[in-house]
C-alpha atoms as a PDB file:
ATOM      1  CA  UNK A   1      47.012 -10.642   6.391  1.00  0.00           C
ATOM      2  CA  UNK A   2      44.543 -12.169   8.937  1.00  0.00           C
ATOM      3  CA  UNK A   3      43.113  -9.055   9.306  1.00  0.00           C
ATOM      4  CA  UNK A   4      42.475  -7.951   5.748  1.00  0.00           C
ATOM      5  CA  UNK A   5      40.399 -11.788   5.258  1.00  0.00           C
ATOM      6  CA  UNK A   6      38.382 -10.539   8.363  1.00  0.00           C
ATOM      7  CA  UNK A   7      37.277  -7.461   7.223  1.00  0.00           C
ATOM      8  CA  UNK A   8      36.956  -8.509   3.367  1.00  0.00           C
ATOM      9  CA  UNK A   9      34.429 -11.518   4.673  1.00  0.00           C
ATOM     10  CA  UNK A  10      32.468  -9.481   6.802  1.00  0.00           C
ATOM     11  CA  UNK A  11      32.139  -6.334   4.442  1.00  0.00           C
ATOM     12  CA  UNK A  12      30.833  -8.727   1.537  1.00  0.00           C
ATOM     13  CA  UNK A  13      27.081  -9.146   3.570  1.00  0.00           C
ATOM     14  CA  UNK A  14      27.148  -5.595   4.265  1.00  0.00           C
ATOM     15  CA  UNK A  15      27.965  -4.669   0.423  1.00  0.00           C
ATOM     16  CA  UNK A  16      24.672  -7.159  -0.268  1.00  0.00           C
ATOM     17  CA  UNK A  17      22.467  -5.247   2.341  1.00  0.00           C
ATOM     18  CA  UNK A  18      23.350  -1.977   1.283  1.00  0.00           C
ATOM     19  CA  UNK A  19      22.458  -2.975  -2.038  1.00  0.00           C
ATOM     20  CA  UNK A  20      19.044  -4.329  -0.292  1.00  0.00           C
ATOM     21  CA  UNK A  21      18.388  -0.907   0.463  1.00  0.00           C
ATOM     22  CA  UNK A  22      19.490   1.046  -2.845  1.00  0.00           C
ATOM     23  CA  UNK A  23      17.461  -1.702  -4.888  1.00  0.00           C
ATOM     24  CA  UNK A  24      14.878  -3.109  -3.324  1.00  0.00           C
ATOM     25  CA  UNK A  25      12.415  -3.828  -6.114  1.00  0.00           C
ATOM     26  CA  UNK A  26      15.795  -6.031  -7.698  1.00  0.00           C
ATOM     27  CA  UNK A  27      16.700  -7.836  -4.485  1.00  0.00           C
ATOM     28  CA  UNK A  28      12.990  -9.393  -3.977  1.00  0.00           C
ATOM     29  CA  UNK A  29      13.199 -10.586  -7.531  1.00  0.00           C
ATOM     30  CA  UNK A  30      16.917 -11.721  -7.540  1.00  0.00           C
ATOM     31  CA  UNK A  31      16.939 -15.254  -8.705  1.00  0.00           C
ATOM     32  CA  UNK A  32      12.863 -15.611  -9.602  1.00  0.00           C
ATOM     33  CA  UNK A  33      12.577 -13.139 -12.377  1.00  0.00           C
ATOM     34  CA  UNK A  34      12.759 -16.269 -14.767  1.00  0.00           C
ATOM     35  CA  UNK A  35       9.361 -17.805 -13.000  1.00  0.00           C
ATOM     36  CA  UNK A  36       7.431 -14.947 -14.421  1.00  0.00           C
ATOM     37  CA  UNK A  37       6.390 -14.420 -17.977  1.00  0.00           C
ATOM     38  CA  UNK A  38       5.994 -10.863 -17.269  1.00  0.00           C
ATOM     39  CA  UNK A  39       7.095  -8.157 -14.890  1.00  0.00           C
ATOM     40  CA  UNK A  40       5.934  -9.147 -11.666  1.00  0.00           C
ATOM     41  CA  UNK A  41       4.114  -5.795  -9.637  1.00  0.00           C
ATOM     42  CA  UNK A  42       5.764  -5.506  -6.046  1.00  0.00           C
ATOM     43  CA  UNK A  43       3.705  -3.611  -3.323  1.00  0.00           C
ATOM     44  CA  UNK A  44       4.352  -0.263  -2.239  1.00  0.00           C
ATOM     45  CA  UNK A  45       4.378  -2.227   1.153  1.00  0.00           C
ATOM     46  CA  UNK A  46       6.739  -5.189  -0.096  1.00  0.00           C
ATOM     47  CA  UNK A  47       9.102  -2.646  -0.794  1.00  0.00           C
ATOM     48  CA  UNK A  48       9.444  -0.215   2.176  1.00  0.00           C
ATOM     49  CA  UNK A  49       9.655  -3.500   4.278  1.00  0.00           C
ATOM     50  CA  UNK A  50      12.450  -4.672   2.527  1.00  0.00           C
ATOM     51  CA  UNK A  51      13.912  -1.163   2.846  1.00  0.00           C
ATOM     52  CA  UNK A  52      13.365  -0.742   6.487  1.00  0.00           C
ATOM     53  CA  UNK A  53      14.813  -4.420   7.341  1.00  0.00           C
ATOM     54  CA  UNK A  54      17.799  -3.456   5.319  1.00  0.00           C
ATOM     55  CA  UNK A  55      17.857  -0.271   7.456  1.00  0.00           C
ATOM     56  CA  UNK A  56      17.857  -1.676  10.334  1.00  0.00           C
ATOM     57  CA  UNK A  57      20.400  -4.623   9.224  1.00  0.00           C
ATOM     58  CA  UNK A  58      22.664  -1.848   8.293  1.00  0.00           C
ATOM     59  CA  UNK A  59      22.568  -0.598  11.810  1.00  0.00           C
ATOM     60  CA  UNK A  60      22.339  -3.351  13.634  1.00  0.00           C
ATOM     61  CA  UNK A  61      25.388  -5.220  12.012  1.00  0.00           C
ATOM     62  CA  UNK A  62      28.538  -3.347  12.282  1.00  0.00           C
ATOM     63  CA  UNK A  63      27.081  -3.536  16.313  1.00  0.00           C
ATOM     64  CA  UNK A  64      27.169  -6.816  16.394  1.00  0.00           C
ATOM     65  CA  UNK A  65      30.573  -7.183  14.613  1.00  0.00           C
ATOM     66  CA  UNK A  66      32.100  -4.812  16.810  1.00  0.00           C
ATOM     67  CA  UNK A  67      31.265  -6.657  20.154  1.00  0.00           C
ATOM     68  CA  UNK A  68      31.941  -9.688  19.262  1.00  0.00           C
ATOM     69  CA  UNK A  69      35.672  -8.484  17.905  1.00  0.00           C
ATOM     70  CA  UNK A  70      36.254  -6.666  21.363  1.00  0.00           C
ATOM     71  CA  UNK A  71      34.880  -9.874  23.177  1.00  0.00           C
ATOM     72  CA  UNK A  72      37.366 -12.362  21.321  1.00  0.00           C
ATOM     73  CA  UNK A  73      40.621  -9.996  21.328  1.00  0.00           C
ATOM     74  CA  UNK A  74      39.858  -9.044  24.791  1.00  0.00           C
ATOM     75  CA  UNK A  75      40.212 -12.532  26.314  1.00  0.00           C
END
């Protein structure tokens, strides 16, 4: 049952980054679209850095995860 908790907690961020990186134009106006009046215009630029930091959060996370389980259930 532990287990199941682990996993569940750390696949919830993930979900949210891969999201990130379907929908970028959404995520950079999740919880401000109410500020504007109108549809805000998001950079070609604004977007394929969101994109690529979601890229390499994708990558760069399961990594992490995976050390640090082998480091704790190795000791």
């Amino acid at each position: 049952m532990d287990w199941i908790t682990i996993i569940i907690t750390l696949l919830i961020p993930y979900g949210i980054i891969i999201w990130i990186y379907l929908n970028p134009k959404e995520s950079l106006l999740m919880g401000r679209r109410g500020i504007y009046k109108e549809e805000p215009e998001i950079t070609e630029s604004a977007i394929r850095n969101m994109k690529a930091k979601a890229l390499i959060t994708i990558i760069v996370y399961p990594i992490v995860n995976i050390i640090f389980f082998v480091y704790m259930f190795s000791l």
